[in-house]
Protein backbone atom coordinates (compact mmCIF):
# COMPACT_ATOMS: atom_id res chain seq x y z
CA UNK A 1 172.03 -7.82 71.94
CA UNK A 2 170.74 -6.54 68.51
CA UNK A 3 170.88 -2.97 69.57
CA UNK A 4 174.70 -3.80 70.06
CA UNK A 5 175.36 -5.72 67.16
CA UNK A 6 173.79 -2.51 65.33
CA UNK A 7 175.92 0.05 67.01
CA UNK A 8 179.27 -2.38 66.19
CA UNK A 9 178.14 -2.32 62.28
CA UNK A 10 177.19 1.24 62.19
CA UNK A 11 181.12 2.10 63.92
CA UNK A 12 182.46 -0.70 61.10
CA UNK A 13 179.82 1.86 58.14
CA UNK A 14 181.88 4.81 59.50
CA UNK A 15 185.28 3.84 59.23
CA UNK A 16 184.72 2.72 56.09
CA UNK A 17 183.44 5.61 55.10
CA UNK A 18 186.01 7.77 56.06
CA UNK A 19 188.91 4.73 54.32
CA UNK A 20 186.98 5.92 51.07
CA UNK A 21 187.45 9.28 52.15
CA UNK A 22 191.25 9.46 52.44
CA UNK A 23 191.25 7.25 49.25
CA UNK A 24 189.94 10.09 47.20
CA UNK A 25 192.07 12.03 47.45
CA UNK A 26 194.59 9.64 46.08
CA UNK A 27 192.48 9.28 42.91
CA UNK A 28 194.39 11.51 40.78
CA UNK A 29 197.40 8.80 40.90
CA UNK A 30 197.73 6.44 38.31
CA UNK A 31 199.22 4.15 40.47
CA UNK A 32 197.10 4.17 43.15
CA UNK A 33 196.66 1.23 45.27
CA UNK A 34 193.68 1.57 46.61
CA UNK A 35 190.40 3.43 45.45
CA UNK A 36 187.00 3.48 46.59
CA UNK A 37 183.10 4.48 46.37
CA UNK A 38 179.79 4.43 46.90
CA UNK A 39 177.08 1.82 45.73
CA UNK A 40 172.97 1.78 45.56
CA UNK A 41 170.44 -0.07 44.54
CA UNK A 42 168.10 -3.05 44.93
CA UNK A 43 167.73 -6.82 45.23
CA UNK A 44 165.13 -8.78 43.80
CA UNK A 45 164.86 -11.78 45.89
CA UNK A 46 163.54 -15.63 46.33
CA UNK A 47 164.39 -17.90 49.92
CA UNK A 48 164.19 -21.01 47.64
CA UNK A 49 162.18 -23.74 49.89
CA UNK A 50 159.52 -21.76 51.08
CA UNK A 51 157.05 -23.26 48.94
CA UNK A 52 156.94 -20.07 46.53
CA UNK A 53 159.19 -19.41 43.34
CA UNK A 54 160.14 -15.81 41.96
CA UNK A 55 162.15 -12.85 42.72
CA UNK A 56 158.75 -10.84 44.44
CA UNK A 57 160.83 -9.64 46.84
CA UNK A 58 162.38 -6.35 46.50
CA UNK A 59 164.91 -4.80 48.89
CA UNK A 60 167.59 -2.17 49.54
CA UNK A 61 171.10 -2.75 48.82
CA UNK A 62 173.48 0.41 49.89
CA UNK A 63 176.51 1.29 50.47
CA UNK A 64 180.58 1.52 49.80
CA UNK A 65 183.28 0.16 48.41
CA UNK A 66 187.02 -0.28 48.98
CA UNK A 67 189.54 -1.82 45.72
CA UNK A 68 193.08 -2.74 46.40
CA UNK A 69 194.98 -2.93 43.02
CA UNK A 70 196.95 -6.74 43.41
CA UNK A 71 198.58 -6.18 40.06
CA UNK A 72 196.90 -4.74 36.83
CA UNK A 73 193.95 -5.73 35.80
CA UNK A 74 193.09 -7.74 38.80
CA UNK A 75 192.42 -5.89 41.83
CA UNK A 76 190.45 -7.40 45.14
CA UNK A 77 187.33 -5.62 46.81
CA UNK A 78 185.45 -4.98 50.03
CA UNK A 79 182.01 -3.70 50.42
CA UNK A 80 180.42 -3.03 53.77
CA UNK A 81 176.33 -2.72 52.78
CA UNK A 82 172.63 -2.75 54.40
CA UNK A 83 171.04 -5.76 52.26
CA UNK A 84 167.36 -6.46 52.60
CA UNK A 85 166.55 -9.75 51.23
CA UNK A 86 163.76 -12.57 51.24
CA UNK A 87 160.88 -13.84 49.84
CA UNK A 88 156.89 -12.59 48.87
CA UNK A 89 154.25 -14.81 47.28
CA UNK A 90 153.61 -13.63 43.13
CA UNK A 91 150.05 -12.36 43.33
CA UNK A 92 149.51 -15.26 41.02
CA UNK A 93 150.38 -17.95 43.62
CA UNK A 94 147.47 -17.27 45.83
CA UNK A 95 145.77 -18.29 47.47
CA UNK A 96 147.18 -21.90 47.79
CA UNK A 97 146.86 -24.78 50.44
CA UNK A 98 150.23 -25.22 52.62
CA UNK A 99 151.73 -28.29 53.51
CA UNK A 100 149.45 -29.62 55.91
CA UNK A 101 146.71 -29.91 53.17
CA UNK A 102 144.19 -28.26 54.80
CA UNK A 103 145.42 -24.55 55.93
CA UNK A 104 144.80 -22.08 53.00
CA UNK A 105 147.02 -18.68 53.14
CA UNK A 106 146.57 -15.88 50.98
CA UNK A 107 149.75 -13.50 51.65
CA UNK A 108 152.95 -14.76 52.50
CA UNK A 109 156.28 -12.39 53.11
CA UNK A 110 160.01 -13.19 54.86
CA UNK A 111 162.16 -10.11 55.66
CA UNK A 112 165.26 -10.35 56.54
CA UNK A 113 168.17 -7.40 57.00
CA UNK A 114 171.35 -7.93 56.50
CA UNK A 115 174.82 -6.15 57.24
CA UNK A 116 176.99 -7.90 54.78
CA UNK A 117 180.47 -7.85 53.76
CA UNK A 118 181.22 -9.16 50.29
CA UNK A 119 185.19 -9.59 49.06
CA UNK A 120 185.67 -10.43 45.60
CA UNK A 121 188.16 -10.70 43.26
CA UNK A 122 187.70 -8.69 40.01
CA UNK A 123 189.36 -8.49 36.29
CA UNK A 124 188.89 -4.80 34.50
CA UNK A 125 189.56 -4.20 31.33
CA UNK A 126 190.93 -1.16 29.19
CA UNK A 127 187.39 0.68 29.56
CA UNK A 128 187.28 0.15 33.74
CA UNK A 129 184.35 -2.01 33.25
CA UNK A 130 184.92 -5.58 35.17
CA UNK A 131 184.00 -8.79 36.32
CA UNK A 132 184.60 -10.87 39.17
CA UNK A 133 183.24 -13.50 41.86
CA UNK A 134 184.08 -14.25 45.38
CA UNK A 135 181.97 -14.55 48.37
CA UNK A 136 180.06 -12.63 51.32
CA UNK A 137 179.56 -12.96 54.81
CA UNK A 138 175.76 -11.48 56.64
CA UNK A 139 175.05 -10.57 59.58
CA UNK A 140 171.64 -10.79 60.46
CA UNK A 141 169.79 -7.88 62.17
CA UNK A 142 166.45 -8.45 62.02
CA UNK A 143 163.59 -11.07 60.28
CA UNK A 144 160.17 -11.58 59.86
CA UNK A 145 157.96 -14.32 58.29
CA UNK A 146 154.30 -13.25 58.03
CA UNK A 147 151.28 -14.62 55.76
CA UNK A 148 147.52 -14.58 56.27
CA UNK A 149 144.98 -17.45 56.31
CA UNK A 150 141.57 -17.76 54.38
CA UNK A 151 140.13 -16.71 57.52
CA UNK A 152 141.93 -13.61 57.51
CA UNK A 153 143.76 -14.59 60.32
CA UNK A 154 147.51 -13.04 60.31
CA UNK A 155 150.88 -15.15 61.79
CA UNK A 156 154.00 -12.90 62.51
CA UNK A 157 155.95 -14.69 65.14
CA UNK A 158 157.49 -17.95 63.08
CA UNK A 159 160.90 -16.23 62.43
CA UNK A 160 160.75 -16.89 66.38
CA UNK A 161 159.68 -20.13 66.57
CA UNK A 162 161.51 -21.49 63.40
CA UNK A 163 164.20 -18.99 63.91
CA UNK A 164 166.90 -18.17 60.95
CA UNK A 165 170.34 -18.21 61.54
CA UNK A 166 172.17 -14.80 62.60
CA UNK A 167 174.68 -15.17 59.62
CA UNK A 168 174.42 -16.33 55.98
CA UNK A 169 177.36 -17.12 53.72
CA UNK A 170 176.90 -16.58 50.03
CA UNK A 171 179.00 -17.25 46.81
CA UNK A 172 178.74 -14.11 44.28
CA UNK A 173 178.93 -13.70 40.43
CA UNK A 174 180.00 -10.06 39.83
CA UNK A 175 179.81 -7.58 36.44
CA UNK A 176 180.48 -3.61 36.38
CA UNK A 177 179.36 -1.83 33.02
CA UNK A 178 181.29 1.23 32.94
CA UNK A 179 178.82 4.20 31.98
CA UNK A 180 180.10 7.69 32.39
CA UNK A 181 183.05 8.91 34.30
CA UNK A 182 182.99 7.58 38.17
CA UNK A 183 179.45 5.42 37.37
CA UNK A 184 179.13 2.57 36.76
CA UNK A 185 175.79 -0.03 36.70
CA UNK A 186 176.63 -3.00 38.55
CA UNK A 187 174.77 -6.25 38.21
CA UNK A 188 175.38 -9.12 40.73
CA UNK A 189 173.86 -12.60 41.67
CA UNK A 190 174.61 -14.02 44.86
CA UNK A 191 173.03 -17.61 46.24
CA UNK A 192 173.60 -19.21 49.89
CA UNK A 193 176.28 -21.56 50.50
CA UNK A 194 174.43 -22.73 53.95
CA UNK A 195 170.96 -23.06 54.84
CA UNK A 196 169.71 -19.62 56.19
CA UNK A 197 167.31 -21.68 58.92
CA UNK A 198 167.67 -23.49 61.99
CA UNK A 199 164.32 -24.77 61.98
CA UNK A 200 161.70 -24.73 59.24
CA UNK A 201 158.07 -24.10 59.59
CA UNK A 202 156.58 -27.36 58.57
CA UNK A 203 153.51 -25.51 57.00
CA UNK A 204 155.03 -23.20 54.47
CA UNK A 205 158.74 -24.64 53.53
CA UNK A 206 161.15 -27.25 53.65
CA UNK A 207 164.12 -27.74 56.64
CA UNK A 208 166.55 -26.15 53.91
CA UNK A 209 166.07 -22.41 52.83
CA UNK A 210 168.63 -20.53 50.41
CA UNK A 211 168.87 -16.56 49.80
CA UNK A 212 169.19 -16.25 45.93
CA UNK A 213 169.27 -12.92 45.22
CA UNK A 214 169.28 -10.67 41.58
CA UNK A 215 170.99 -7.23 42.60
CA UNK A 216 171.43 -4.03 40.23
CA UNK A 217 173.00 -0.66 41.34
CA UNK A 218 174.63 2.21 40.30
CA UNK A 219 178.71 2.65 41.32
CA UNK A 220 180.33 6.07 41.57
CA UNK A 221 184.27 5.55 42.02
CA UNK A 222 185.84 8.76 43.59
């Protein structure tokens, strides 16, 4: 099942790459409708109730961009992109005794991949810099929770047998800095709307878990 849901996102990656491809060569027209690009960068990432606070976590996020003008200076957006998100202990929070009060870990990690489609509305201004919000749907790929015990003992299957849920829904604050020509440096903070887990792991978190995720990149616009 996963190696199909991975072959139907990678056919989805390609025809959007080639939409962004015919859009280019429309650039040149002031009126264009639609325009598009490519993004990169990283997330810096927390799953708040895991039992661990701070964006430790750092991930890919990668890949391109479609705007349709709706009427100057508002124009709506599509992104199709490979998001890595999740959570890592601060070296500073261990070791620490879990939930049970008695079990001591000192390493803790979630991994989770994402193929995720955010659509937002945005508002740009004279210098093509812009701002906007709107919301995202993943789909989930692939996850991992792993952390170590004082006895050096090392726990990988609990994404198994507290399983996270194979989409996650997020709302999404949005700003583009125009820099120089196509590029632009984008910053973006997105935060669950639903929990991202079916069922917790009683030692390390709480039944509700939230992706809240700091993102910067770099834009080029064709």
């Amino acid at each position: 099942m996963t190696k199909v849901i991975k072959k139907r996102w990678m056919l989805i990656f390609l025809s959007f790459i080639l939409c962004t491809t015919n859009v280019k060569a429309q650039y040149g027209n002031t009126d264009r409708v639609f325009w598009g690009g490519l993004v990169g960068g990283g997330n810096f990432t927390q799953v708040d109730g895991d039992n661990f606070a701070g964006y430790h976590k750092a991930g890919w996020n990668a890949g391109v961009i479609v705007y349709a003008s709706i009427g100057h200076p508002a124009a709506l957006s599509m992104e199709l992109l490979y998001a890595q998100k999740g959570s890592r202990a601060g070296q500073n929070q261990v070791p620490k005794m879990v939930n049970d009060q008695s079990t001591i870990i000192t390493d803790y990690k979630i991994k989770l991949n994402y193929a995720e489609v955010p659509i937002l509305l945005n508002y740009f201004d004279q210098k093509k810099s812009n701002f906007g919000a709107g919301f995202s749907y993943g789909q989930l790929f692939s996850s991992k929770e792993i952390y170590t015990d004082d006895q050096g003992n090392k726990y990988t299957q609990d994404a198994k047998l507290f399983p996270f849920k194979k989409f996650d829904v997020n709302f999404i604050l949005n700003a583009n800095a125009h820099i120089w020509k196509g590029f632009l440096f984008n910053l973006r903070f997105q935060y669950s709307v639903l929990s991202v887990r079916n069922a917790h792991n009683y030692l390390t978190g709480r039944a509700q878990q939230f992706n809240n995720i700091w993102c910067t990149r770099i834009m080029y616009i064709f």
